[in-house]
Protein backbone atom coordinates (compact mmCIF):
# COMPACT_ATOMS: atom_id res chain seq x y z
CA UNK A 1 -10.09 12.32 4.71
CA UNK A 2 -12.06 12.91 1.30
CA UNK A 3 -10.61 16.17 1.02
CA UNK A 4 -6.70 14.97 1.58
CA UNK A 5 -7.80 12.24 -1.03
CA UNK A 6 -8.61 14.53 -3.65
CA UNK A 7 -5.86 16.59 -3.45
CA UNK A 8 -3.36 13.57 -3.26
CA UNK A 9 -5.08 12.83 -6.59
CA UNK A 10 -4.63 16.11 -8.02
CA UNK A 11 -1.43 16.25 -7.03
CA UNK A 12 -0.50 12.69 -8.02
CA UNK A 13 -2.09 13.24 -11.67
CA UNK A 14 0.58 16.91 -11.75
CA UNK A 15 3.49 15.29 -10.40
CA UNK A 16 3.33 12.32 -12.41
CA UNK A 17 2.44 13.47 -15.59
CA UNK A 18 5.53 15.58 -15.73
CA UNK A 19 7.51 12.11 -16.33
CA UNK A 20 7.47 10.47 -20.06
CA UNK A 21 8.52 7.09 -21.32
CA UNK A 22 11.77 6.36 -22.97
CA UNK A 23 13.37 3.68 -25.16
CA UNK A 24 13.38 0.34 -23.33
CA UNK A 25 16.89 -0.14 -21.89
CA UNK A 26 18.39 -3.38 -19.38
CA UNK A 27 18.60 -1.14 -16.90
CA UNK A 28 15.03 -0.48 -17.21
CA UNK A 29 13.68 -3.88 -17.47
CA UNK A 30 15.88 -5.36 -14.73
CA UNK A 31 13.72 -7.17 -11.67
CA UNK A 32 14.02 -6.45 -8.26
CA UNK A 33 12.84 -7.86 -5.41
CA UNK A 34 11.18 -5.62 -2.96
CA UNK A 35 13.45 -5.69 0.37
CA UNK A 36 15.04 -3.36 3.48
CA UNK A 37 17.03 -3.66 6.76
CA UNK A 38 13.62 -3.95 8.86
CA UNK A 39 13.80 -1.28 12.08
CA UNK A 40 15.02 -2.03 15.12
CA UNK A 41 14.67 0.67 18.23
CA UNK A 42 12.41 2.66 16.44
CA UNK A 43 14.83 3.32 13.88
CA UNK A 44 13.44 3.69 10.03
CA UNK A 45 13.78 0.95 7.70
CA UNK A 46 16.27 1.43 5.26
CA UNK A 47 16.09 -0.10 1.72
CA UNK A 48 19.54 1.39 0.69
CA UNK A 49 21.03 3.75 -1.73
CA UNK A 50 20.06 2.11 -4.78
CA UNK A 51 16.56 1.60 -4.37
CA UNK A 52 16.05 4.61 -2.46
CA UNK A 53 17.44 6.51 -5.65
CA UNK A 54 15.32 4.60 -7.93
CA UNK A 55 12.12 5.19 -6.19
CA UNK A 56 12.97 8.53 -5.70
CA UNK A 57 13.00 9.12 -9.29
CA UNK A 58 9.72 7.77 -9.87
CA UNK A 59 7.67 9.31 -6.86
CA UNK A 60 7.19 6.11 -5.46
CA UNK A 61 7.27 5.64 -1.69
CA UNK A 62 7.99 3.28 1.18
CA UNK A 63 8.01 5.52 4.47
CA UNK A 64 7.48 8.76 5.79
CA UNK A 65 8.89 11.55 7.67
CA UNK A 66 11.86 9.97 10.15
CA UNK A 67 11.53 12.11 12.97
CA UNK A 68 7.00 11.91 13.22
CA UNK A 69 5.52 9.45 15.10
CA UNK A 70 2.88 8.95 12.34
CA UNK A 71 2.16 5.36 10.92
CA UNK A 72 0.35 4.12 7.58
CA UNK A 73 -1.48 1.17 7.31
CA UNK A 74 -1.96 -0.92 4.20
CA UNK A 75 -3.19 -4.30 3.38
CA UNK A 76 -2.91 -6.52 0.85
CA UNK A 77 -6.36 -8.33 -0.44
CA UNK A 78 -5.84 -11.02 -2.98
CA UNK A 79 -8.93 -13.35 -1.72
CA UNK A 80 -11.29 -13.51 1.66
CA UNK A 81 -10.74 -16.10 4.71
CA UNK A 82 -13.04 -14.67 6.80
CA UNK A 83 -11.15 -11.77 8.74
CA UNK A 84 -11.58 -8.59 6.78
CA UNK A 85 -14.54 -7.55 8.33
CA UNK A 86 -13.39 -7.97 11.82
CA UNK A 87 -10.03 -5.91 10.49
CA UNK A 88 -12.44 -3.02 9.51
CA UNK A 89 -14.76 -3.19 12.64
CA UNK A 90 -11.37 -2.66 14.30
CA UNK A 91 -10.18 -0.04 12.55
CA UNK A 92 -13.71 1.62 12.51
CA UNK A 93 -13.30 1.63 16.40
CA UNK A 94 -10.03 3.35 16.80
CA UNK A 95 -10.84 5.60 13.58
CA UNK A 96 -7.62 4.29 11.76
CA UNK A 97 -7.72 5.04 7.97
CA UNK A 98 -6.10 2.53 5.60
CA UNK A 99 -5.78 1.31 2.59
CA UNK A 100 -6.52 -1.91 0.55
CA UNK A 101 -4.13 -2.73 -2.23
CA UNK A 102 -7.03 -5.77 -4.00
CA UNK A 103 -6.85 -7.65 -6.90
CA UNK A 104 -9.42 -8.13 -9.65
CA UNK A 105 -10.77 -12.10 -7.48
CA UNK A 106 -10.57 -9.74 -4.61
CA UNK A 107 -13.55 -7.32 -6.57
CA UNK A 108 -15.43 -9.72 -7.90
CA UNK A 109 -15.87 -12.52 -4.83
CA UNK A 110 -15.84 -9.86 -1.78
CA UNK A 111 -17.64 -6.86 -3.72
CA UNK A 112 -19.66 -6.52 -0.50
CA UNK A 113 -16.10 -5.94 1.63
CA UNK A 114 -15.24 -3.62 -0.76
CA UNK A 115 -17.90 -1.25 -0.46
CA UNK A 116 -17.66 -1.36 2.86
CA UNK A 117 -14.09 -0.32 2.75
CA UNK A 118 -15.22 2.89 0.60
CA UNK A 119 -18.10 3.53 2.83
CA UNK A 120 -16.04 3.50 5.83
CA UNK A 121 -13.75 6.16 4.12
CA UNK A 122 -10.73 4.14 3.32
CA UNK A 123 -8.93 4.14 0.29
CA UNK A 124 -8.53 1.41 -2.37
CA UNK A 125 -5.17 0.85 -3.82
CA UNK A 126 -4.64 -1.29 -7.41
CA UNK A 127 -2.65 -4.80 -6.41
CA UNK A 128 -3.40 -5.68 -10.20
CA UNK A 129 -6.23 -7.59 -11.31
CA UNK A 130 -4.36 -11.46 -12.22
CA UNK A 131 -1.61 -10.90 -9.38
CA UNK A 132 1.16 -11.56 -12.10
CA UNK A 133 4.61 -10.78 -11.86
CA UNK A 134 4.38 -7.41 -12.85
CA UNK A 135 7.89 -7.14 -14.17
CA UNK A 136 8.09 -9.38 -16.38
CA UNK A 137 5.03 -7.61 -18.36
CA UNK A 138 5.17 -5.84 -21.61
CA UNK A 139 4.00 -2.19 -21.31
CA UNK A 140 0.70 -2.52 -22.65
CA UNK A 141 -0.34 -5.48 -20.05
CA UNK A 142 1.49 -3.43 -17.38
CA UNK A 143 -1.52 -1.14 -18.11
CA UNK A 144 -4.13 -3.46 -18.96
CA UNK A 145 -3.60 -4.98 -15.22
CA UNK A 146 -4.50 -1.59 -13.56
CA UNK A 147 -6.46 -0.52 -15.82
CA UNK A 148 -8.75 -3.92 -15.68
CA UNK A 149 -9.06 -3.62 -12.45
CA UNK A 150 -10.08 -0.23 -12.41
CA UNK A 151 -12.69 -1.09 -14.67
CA UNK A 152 -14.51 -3.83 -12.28
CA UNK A 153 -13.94 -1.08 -9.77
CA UNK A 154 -15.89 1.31 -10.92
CA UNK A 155 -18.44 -1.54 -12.48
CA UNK A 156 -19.16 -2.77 -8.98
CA UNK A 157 -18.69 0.27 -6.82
CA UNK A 158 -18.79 3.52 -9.03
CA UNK A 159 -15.33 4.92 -7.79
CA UNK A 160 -13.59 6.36 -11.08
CA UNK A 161 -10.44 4.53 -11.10
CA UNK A 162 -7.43 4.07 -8.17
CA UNK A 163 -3.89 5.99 -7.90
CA UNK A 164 -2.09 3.83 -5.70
CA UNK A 165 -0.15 0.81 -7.08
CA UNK A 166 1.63 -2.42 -5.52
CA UNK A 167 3.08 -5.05 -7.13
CA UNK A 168 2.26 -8.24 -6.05
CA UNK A 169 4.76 -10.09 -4.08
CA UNK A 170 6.91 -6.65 -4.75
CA UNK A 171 8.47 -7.48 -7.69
CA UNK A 172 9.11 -4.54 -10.23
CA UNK A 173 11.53 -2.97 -12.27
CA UNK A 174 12.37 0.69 -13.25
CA UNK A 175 10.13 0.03 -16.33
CA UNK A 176 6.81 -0.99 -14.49
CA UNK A 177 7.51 2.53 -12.34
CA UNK A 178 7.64 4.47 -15.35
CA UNK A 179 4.66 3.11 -16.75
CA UNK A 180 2.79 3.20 -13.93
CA UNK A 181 3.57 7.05 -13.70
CA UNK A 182 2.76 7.68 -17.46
CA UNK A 183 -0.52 6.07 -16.36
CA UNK A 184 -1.34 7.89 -13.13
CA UNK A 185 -0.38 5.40 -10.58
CA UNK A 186 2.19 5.98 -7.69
CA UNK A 187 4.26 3.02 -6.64
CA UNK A 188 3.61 2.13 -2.51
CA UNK A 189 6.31 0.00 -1.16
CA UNK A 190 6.13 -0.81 2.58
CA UNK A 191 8.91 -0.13 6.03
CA UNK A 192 6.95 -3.11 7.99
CA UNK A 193 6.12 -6.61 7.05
CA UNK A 194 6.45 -9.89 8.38
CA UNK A 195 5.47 -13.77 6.98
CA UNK A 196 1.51 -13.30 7.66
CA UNK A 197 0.22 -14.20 4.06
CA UNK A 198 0.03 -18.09 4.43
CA UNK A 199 -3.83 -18.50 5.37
CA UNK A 200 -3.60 -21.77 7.31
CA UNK A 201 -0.10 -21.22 9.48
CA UNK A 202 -1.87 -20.02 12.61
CA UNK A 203 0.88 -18.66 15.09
CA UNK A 204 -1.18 -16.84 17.28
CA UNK A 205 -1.72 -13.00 17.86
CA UNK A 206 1.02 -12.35 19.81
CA UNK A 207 3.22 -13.48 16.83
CA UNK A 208 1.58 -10.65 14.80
CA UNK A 209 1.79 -8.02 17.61
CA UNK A 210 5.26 -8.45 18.48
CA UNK A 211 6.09 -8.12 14.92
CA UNK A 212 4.51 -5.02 14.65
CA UNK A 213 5.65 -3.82 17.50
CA UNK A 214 9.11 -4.63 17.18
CA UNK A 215 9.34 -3.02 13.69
CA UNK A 216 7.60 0.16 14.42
CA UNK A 217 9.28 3.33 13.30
CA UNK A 218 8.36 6.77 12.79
CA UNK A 219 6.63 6.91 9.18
CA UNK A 220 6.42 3.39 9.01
CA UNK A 221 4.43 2.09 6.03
CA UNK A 222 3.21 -1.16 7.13
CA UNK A 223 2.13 -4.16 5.00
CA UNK A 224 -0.55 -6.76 6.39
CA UNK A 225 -2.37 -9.53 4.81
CA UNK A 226 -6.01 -9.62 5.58
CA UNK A 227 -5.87 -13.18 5.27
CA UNK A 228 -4.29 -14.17 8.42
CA UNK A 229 -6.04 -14.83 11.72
CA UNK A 230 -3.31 -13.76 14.15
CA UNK A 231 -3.13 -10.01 11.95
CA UNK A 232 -6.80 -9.70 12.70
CA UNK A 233 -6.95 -10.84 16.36
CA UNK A 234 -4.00 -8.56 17.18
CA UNK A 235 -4.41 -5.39 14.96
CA UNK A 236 -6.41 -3.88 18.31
CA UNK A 237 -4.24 -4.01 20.73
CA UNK A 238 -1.59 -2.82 18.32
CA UNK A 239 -3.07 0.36 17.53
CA UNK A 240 -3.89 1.12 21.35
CA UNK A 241 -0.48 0.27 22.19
CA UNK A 242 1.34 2.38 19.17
CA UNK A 243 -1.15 5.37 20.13
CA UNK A 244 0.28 5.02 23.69
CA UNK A 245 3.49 5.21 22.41
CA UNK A 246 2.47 8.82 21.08
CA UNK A 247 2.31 7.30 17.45
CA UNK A 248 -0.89 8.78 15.30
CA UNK A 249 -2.26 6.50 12.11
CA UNK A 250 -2.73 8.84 8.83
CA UNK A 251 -3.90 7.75 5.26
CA UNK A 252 -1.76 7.44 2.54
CA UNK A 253 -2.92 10.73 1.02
CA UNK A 254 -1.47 12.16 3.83
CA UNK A 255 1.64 11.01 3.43
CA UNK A 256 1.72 11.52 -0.44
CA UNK A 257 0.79 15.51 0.25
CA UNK A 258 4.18 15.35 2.83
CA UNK A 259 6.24 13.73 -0.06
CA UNK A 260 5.29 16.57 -2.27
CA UNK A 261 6.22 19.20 0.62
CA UNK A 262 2.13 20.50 0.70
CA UNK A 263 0.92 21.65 3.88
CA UNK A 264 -3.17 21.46 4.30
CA UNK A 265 -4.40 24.17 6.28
């Protein structure tokens, strides 16, 4: 996993760094809110011909190869309730990598999480360090926001700096994916989500599961919140039941290196 990491990086900081920044424009600074037809019968989400361009253009990625049974799971950290480390004991037992998209609170009042989500060989993605609306940022706090947060990263845990990015509450504009770019980051969207980020709306875990299952598609992305009860209590039975269903759960360096067309031996 190490290994596709630090060739994701490489090729992230190659890619990338190919792209420079231009005059501001409208265009650039309009806002959009993330958002895609969610699948049904195992058919890819599909965020339509606009955004798909846009992203496109900026490396940034929501999903993975249509016709692969492979899956990519991400969560979103802004604060603890409690449920994180029975999320990673669970993905620790089915040997499911992941990723954690944390803010800068996230750091600082769960640093022990945290290092257990590097020592357990998952990846660390930047969800900004305030959680503001990205967008609606000038370029220079755009940066400061990752680059604050890369900071207490490497204060509290000694990992150099991240190369994933994800607005919060997926609001960006053309300009923030630019930026990001010029900086090193690469914009991760998601193909799966459902409402699981309120911490005291207890459903139950079949809410969570079905939700999962219902929207699973070859190369889904998929966005939970570690904050909810129901995501933890049902996040094992999920991945049993996907792998039965011939899926296979990769890292997001994986799919990066398959967006660039690279093949590891």
């Amino acid at each position: 996993m190490w290994k596709h990491h630090f060739l994701g990086i490489l090729l992230i900081c190659t890619a990338l760094g190919t792209v420079m920044l231009t005059s501001n424009s409208t265009a650039e600074a309009a806002e959009y809110h993330w958002g895609f037809k969610r699948s049904t019968n195992n058919e890819p989400a599909q965020a339509g011909a606009e955004l798909d361009t846009l992203l496109d253009k900026y490396g940034a990625i929501y999903k993975g190869k249509p016709d692969e049974k492979v899956a990519y799971l991400s969560f979103d950290n802004g604060y603890e309730n409690g449920f994180t480390e029975s999320i990673l004991d669970t993905l620790a037992a089915e040997n499911a990598p992941a990723t954690f998209f944390l803010t800068g609170h996230y750091l600082t009042s769960a640093t022990d999480l945290v290092k257990r989500m590097i020592a357990d060989g998952h990846t660390i993605g930047n969800h900004s360090y305030d959680h503001p609306n990205m967008a609606r940022l000038t370029e220079s706090k755009m940066v400061d926001e990752w680059q604050r947060f890369d900071s207490k990263l490497k204060e509290l845990t000694g990992i150099e700096r991240t190369y994933y990015a994800r607005p919060p509450e997926g609001i960006f504009s053309e300009q923030l994916l630019k930026v990001g770019n010029d900086n090193g980051y690469r914009h991760i969207f998601w193909s799966v989500a459902f409402k699981d980020w309120l911490k005291d709306e207890r459903r139950g875990y079949k809410y969570a599961y079905d939700a999962l299952m219902e929207q699973l598609h070859p190369g889904a992305v998929i966005l939970m919140h570690t904050v909810a009860q129901d995501n933890a209590e049902a996040l094992p039975k999920f991945i049993q039941d996907a792998k039965k269903q011939g899926y296979t759960f990769k890292s997001l360096d994986d799919l990066v290196l398959e967006y660039e067309g690279v093949t590891l031996p």
